[in-house]
C-alpha atoms as a PDB file:
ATOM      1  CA  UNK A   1      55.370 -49.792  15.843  1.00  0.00           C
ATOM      2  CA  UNK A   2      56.279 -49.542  19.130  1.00  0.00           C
ATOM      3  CA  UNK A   3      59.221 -49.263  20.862  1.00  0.00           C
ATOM      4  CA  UNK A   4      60.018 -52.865  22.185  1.00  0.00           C
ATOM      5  CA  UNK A   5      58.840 -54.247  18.497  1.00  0.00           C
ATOM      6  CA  UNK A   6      61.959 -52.309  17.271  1.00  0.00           C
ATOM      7  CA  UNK A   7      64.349 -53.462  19.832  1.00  0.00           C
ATOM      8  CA  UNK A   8      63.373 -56.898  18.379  1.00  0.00           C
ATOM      9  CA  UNK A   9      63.470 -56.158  14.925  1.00  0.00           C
ATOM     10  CA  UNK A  10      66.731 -54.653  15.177  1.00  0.00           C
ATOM     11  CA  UNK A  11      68.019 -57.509  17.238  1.00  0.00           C
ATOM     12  CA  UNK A  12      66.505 -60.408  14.585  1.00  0.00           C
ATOM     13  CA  UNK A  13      68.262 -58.111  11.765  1.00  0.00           C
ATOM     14  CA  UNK A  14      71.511 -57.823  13.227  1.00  0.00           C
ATOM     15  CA  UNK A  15      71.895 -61.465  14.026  1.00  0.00           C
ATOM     16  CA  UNK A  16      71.240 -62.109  10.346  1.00  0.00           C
ATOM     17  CA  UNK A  17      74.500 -62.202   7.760  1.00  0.00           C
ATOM     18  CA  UNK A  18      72.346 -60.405   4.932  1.00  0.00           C
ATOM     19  CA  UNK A  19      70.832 -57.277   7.510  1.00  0.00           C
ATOM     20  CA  UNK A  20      70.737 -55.218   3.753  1.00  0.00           C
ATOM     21  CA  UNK A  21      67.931 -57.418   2.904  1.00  0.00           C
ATOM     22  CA  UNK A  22      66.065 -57.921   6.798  1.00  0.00           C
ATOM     23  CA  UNK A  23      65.941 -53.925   6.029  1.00  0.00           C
ATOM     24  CA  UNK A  24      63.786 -54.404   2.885  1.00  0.00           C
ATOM     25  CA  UNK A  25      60.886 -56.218   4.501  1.00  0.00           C
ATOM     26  CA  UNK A  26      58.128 -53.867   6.294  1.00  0.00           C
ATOM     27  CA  UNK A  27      57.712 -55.863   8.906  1.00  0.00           C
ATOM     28  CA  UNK A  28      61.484 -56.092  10.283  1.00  0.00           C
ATOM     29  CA  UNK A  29      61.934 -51.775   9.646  1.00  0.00           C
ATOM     30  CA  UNK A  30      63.616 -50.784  12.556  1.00  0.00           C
ATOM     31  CA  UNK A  31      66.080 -47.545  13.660  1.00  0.00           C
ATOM     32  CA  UNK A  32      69.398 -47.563  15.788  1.00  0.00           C
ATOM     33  CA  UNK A  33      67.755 -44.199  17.495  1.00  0.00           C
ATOM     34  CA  UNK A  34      64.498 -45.153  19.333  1.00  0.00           C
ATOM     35  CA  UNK A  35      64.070 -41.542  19.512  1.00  0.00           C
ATOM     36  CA  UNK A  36      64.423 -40.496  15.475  1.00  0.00           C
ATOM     37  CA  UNK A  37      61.739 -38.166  13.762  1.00  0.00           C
ATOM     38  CA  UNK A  38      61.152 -40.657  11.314  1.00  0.00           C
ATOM     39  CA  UNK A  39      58.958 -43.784  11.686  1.00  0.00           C
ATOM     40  CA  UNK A  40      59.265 -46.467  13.236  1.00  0.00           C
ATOM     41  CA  UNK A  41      61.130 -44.089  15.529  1.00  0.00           C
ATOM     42  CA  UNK A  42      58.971 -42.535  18.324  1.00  0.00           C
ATOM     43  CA  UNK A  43      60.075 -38.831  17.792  1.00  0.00           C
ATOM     44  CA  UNK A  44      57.085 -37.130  16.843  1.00  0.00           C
ATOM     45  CA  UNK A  45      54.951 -38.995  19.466  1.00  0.00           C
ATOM     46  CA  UNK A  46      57.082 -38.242  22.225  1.00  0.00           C
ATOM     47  CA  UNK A  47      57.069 -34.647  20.744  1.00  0.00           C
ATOM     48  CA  UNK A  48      53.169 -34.211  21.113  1.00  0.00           C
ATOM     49  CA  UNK A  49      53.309 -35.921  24.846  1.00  0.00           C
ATOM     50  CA  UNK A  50      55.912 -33.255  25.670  1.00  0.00           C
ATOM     51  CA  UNK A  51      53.697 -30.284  24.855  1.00  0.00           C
ATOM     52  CA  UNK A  52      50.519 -31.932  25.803  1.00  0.00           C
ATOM     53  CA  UNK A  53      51.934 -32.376  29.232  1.00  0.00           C
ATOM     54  CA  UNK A  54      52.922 -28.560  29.190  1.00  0.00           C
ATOM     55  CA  UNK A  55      49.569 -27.102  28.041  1.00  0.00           C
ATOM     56  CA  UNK A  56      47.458 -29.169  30.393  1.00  0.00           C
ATOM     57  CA  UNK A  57      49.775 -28.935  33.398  1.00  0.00           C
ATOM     58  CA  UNK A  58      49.020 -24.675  32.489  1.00  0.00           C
ATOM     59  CA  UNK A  59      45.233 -25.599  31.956  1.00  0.00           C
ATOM     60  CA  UNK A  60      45.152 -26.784  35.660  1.00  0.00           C
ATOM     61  CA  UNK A  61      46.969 -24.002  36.891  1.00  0.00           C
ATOM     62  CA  UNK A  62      44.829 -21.355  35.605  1.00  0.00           C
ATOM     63  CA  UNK A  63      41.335 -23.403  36.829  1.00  0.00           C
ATOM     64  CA  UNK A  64      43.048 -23.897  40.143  1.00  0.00           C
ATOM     65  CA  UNK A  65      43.714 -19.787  40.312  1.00  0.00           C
ATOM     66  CA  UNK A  66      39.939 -19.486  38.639  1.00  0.00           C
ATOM     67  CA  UNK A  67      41.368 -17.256  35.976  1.00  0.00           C
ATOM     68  CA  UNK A  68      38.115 -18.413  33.825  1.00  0.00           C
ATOM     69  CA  UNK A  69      35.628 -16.986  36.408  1.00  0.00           C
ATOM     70  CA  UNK A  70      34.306 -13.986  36.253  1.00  0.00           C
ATOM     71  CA  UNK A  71      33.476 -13.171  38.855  1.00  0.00           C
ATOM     72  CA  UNK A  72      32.702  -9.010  39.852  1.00  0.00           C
ATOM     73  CA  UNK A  73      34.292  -8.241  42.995  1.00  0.00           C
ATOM     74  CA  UNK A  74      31.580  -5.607  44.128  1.00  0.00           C
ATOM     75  CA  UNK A  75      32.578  -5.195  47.695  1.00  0.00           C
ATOM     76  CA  UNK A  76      31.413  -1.455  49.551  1.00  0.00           C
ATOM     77  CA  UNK A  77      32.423  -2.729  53.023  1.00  0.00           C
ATOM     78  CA  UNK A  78      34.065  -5.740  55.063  1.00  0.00           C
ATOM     79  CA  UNK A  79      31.515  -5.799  57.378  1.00  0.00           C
ATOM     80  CA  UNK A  80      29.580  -8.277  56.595  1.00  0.00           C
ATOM     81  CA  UNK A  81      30.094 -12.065  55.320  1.00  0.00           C
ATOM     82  CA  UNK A  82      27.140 -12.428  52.443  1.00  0.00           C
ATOM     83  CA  UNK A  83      26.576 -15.012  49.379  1.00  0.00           C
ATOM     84  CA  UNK A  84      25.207 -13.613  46.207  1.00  0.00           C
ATOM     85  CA  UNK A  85      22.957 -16.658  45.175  1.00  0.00           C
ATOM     86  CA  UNK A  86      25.079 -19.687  45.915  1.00  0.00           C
ATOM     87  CA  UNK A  87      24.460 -22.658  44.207  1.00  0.00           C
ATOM     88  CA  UNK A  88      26.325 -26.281  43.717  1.00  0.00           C
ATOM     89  CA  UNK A  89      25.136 -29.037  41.417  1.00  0.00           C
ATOM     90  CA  UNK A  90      26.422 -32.554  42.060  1.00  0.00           C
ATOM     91  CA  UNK A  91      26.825 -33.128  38.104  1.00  0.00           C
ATOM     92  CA  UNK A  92      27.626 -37.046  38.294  1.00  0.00           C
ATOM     93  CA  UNK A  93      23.935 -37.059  40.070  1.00  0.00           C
ATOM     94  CA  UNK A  94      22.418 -34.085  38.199  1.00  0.00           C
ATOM     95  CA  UNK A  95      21.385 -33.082  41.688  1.00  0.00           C
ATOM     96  CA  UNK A  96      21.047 -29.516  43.262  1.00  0.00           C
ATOM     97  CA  UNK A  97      22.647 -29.486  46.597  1.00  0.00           C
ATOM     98  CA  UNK A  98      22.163 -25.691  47.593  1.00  0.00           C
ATOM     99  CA  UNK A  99      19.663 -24.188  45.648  1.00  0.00           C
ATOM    100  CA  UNK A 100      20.272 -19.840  45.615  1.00  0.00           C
ATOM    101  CA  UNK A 101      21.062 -19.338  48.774  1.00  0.00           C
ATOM    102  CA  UNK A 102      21.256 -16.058  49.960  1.00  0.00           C
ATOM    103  CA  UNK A 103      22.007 -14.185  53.054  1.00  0.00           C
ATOM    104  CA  UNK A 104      24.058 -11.816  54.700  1.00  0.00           C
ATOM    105  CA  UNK A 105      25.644 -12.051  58.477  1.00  0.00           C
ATOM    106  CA  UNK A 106      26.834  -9.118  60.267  1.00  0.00           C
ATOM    107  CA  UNK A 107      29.894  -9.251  62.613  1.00  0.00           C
ATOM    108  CA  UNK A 108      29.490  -9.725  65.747  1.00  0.00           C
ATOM    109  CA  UNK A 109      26.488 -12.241  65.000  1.00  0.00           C
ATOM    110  CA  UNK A 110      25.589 -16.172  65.543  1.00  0.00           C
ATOM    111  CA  UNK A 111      23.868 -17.452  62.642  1.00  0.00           C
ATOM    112  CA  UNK A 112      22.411 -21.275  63.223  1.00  0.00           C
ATOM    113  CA  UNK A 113      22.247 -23.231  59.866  1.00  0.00           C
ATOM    114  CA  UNK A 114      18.760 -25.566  60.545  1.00  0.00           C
ATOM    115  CA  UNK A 115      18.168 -28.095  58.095  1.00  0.00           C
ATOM    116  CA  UNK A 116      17.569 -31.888  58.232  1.00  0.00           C
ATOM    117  CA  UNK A 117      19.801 -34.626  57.050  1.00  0.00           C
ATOM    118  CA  UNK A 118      20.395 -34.251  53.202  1.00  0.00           C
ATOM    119  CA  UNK A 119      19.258 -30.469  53.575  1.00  0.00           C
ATOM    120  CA  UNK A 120      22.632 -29.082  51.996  1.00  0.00           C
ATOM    121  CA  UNK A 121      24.272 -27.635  55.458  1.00  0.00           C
ATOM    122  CA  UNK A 122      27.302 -29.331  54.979  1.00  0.00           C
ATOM    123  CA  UNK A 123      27.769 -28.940  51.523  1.00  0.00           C
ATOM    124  CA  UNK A 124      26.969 -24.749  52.107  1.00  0.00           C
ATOM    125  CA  UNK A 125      30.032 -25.642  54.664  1.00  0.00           C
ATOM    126  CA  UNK A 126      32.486 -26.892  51.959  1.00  0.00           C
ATOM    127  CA  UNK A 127      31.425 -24.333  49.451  1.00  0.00           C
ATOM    128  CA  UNK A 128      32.438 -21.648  51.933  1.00  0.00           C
ATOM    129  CA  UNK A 129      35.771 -23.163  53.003  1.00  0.00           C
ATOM    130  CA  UNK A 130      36.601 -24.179  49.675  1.00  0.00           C
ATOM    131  CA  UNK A 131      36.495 -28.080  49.553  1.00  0.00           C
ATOM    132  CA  UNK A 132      33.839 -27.600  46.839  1.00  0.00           C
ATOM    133  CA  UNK A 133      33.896 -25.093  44.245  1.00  0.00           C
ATOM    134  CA  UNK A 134      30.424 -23.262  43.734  1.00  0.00           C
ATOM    135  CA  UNK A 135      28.730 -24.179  40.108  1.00  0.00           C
ATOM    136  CA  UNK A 136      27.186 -21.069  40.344  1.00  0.00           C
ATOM    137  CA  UNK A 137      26.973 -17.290  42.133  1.00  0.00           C
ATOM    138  CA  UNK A 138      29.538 -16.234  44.884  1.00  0.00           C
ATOM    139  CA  UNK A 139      30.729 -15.623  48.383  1.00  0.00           C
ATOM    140  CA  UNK A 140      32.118 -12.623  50.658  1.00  0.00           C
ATOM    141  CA  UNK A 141      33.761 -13.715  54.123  1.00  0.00           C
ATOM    142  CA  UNK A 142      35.167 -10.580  55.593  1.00  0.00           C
ATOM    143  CA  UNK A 143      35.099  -8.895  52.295  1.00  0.00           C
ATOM    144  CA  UNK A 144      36.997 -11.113  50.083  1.00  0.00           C
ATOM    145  CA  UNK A 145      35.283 -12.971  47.098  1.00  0.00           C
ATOM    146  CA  UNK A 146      35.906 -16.927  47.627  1.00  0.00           C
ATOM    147  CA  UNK A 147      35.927 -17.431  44.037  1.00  0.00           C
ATOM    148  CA  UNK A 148      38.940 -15.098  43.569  1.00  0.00           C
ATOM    149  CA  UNK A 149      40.446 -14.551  47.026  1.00  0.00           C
ATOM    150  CA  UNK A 150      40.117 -17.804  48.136  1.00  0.00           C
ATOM    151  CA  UNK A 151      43.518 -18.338  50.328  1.00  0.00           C
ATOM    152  CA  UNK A 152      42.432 -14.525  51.740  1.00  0.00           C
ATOM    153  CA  UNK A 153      39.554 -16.015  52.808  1.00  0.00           C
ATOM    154  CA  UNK A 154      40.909 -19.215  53.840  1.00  0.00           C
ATOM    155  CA  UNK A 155      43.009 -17.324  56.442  1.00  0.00           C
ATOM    156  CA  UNK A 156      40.236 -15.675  58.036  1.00  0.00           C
ATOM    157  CA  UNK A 157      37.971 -18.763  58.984  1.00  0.00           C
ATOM    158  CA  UNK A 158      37.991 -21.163  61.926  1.00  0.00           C
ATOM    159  CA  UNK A 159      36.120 -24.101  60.739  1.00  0.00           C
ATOM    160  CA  UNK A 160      35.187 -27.256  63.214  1.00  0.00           C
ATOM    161  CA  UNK A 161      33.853 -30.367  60.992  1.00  0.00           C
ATOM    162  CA  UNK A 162      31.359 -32.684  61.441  1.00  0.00           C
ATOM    163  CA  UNK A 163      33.587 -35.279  62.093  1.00  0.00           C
ATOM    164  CA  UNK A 164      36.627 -34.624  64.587  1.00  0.00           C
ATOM    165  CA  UNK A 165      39.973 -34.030  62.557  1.00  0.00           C
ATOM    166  CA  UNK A 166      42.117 -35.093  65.716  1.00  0.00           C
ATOM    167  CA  UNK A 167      45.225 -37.298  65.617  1.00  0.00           C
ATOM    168  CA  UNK A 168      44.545 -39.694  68.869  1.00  0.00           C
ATOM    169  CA  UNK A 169      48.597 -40.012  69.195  1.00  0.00           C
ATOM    170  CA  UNK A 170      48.722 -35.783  70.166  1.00  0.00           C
ATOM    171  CA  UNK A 171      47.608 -34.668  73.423  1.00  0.00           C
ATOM    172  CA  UNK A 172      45.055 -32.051  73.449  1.00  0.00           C
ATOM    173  CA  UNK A 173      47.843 -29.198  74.145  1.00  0.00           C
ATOM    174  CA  UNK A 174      50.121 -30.673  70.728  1.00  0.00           C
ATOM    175  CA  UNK A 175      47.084 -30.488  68.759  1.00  0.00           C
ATOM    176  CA  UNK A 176      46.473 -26.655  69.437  1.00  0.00           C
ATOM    177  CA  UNK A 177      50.038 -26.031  69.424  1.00  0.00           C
ATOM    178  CA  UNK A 178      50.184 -27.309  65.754  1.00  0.00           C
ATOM    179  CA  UNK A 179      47.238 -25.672  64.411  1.00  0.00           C
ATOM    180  CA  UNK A 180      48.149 -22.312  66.027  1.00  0.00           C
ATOM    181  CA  UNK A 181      51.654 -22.712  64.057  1.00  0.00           C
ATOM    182  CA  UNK A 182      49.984 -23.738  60.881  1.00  0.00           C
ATOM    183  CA  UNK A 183      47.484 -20.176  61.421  1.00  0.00           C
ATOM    184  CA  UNK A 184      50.617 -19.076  61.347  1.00  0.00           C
ATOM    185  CA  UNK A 185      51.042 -17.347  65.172  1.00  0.00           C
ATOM    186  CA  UNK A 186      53.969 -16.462  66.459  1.00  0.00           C
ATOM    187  CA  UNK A 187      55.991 -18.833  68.562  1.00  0.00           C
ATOM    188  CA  UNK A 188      56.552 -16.482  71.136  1.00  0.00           C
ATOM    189  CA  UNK A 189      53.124 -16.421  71.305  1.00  0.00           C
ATOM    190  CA  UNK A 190      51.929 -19.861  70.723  1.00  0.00           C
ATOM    191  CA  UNK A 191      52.039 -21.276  74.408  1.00  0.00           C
ATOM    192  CA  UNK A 192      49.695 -18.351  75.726  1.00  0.00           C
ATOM    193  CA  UNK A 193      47.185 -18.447  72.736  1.00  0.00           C
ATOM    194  CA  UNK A 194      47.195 -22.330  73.487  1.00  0.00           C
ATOM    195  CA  UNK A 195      46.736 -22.229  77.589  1.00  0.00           C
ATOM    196  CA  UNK A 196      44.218 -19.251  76.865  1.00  0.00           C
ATOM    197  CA  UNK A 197      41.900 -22.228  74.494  1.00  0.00           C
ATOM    198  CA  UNK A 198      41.924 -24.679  76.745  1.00  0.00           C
ATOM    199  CA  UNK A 199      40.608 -22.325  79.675  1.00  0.00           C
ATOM    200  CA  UNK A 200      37.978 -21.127  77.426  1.00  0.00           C
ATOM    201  CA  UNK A 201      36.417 -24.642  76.991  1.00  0.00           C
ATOM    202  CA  UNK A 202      37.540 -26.472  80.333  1.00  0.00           C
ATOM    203  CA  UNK A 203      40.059 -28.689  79.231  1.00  0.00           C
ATOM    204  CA  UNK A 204      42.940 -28.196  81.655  1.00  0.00           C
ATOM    205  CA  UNK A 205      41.910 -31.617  83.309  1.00  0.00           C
ATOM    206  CA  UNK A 206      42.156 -33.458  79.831  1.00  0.00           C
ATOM    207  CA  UNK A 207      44.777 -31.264  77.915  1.00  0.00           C
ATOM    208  CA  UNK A 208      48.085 -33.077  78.582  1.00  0.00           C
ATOM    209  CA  UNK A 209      45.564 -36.623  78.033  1.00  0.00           C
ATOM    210  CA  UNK A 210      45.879 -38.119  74.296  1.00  0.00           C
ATOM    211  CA  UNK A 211      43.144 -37.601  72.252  1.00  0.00           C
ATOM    212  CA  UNK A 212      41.985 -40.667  71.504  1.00  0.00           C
ATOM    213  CA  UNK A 213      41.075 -41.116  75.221  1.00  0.00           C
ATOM    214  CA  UNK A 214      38.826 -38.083  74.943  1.00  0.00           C
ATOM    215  CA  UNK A 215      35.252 -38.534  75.214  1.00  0.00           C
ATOM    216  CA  UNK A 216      32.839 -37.400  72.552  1.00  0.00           C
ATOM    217  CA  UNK A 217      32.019 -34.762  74.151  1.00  0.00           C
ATOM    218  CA  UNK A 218      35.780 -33.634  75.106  1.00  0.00           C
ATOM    219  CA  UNK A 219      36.618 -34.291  71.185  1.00  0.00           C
ATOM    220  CA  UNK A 220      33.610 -31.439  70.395  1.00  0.00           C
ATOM    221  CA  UNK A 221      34.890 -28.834  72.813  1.00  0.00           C
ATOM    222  CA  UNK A 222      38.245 -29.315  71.314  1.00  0.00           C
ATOM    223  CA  UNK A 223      37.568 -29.201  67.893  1.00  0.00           C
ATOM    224  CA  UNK A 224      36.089 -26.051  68.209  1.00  0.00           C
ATOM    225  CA  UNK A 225      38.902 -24.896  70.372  1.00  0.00           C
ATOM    226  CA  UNK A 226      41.133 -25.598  67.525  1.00  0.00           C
ATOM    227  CA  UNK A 227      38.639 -23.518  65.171  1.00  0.00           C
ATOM    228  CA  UNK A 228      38.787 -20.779  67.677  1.00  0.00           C
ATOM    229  CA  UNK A 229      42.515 -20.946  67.696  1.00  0.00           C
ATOM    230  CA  UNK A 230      44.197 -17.273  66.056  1.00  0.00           C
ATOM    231  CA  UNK A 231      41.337 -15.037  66.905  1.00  0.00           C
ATOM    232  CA  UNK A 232      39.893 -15.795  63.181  1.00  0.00           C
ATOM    233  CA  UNK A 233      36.980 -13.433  62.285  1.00  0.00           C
ATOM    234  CA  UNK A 234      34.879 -16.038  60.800  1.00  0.00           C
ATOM    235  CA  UNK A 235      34.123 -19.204  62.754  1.00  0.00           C
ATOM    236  CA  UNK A 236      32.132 -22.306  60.869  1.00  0.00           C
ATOM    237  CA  UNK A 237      31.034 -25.079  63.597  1.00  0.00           C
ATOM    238  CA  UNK A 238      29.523 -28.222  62.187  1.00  0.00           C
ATOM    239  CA  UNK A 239      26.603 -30.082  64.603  1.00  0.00           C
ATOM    240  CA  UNK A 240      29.256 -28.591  67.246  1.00  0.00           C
ATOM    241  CA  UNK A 241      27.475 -29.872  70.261  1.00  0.00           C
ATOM    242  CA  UNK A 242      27.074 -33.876  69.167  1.00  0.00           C
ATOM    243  CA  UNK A 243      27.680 -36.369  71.675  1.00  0.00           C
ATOM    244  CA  UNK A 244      27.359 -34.018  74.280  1.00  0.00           C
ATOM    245  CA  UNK A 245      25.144 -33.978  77.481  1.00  0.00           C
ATOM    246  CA  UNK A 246      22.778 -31.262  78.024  1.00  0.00           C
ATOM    247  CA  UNK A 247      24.976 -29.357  80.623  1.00  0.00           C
ATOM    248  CA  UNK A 248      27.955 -29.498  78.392  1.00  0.00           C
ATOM    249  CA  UNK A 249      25.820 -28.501  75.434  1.00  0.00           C
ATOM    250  CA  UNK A 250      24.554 -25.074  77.304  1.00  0.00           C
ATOM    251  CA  UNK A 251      28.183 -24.288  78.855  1.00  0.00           C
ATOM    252  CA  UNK A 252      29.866 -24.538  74.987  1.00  0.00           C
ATOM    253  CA  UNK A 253      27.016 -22.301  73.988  1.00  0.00           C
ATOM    254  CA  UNK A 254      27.737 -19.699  76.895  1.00  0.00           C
ATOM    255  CA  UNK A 255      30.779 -19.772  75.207  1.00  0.00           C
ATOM    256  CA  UNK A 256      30.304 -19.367  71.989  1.00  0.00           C
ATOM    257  CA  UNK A 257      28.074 -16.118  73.142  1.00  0.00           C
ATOM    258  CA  UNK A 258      31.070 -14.778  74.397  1.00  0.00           C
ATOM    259  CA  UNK A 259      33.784 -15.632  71.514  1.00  0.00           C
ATOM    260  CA  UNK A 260      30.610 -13.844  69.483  1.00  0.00           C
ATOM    261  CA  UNK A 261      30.720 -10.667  71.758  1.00  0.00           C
ATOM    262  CA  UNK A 262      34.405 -10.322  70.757  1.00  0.00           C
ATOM    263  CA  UNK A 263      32.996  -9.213  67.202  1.00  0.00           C
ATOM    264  CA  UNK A 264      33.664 -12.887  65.881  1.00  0.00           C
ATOM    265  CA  UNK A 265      30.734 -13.799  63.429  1.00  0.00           C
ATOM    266  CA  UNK A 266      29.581 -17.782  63.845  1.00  0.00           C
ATOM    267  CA  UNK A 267      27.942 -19.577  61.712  1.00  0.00           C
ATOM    268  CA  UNK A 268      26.444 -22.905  62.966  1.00  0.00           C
ATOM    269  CA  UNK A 269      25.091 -25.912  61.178  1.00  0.00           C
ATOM    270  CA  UNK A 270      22.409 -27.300  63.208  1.00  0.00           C
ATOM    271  CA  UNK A 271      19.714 -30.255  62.582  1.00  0.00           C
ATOM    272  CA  UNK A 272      17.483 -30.097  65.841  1.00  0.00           C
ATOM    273  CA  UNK A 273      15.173 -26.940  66.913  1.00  0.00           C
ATOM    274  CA  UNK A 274      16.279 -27.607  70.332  1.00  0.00           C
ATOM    275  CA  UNK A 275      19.805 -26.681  69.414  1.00  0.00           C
ATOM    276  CA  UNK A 276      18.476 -23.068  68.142  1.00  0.00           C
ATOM    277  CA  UNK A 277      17.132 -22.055  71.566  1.00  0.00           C
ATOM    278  CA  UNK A 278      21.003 -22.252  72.405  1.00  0.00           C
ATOM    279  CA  UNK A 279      21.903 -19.762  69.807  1.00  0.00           C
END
């Protein structure tokens, strides 16, 4: 019974003169306490909700901290961001995205990710940021394990997307200024990190300009500005030079060599050969 059936059974009973006898009949049992142990009260039910709610509120907890993987942090030195046989399945699909991938990148070093359309790149991408989790095998970005270190290594990236993440109401300059505050610089610091960026990739002309004015190729450069904002060890650029022309495309690479130089590690996803000549 549930619990607007007994608010009308009760109702229809005490309405009657003879409620002793509405009581006998099965189908007008009702209780003054919706919430009694006893049926048609909904005591028990609401009982098993309660903990139900409380064990699988603690099951997602524990999956989102990955206390069921086991995973062996084997780690001799940070010098190095490697995968140990990375793989993610796309279960709905049953389709293998990344298929063992392994491979190790040394600071200091560019590392172009060349594959065509549907190759995986991406994917690789969200595995290592943590968008996806990994059905299988691990990662080591600057020494943590992304299976169990995950906000550790979340700290220590720079990632620019495939598609700009840029909010066309905040100039340029407001954009950097609120990622460097959510990297968590310091405020006293903030304005020179953020003039420093914008030098880097030539956007004094255009950083005081909103963002949706930009042109593709000014949205690029900035979106990896952003990535490059608080000096982050590890720097992930997806297809970082799209929409530009071939002058801007060299100049973003000159930089990149440089940023590299300062014992960043970059890792690059790429779909044209021409684009490797650049790295």
């Amino acid at each position: 019974m549930d619990i607007s059936q007994n608010n009308i059974n009760r109702k229809r009973c005490r309405e009657l003169e003879d409620a002793f006898q509405c009581l006998k009949d099965v189908d007008n049992m009702y209780v003054d306490n919706t919430l009694a142990w006893d049926r048609p009260g909904v005591g028990q039910a609401a009982l098993y909700m309660f903990i139900e709610a409380i064990v699988l509120s603690v099951l997602i907890i524990l999956i989102e901290m990955n206390f069921f993987v086991k995973a062996k942090v084997n780690m001799s030195s940070g010098t190095f961001e490697g995968h140990r046989k990375e793989t993610e399945v796309y279960r709905g699909a049953r389709v293998t995205a990344v298929d063992h991938l392994c491979l190790g990148i040394p600071r200091g070093e560019c590392f172009g990710l060349l594959g065509i359309n549907g190759a995986g790149k991406t994917t690789t991408f969200s595995m290592l940021t943590g968008d996806l989790s990994i059905t299988e095998g691990t990662a080591y970005l600057d020494g943590f394990n992304i299976q169990t270190n995950l906000k550790q290594v979340q700290q220590r990236i720079g990632y620019c997307p495939q598609f700009d993440a840029l909010l066309e109401r905040l100039t340029g300059r407001e954009m950097l200024t609120m990622y460097a505050r959510l990297r968590g610089v310091p405020d006293d610091k903030i304005k020179d990190i953020v003039s420093d960026a914008i030098q880097l990739l030539h956007l004094g002309k255009w950083a005081d300009s909103l963002c949706g004015n930009y042109s593709g190729g000014n949205r690029r450069k900035l979106s990896t500005a952003i990535a490059l904002v608080g000096n982050p060890p590890i720097v992930f650029l997806d297809e970082p030079t799209t929409g530009m022309d071939p002058v801007a495309r060299r100049f973003l690479w000159d930089t990149l060599t440089g940023v590299m130089k300062g014992g960043r590690s970059i890792v690059s996803h790429l779909s044209q050969v021409s684009s490797c000549t650049g790295v």
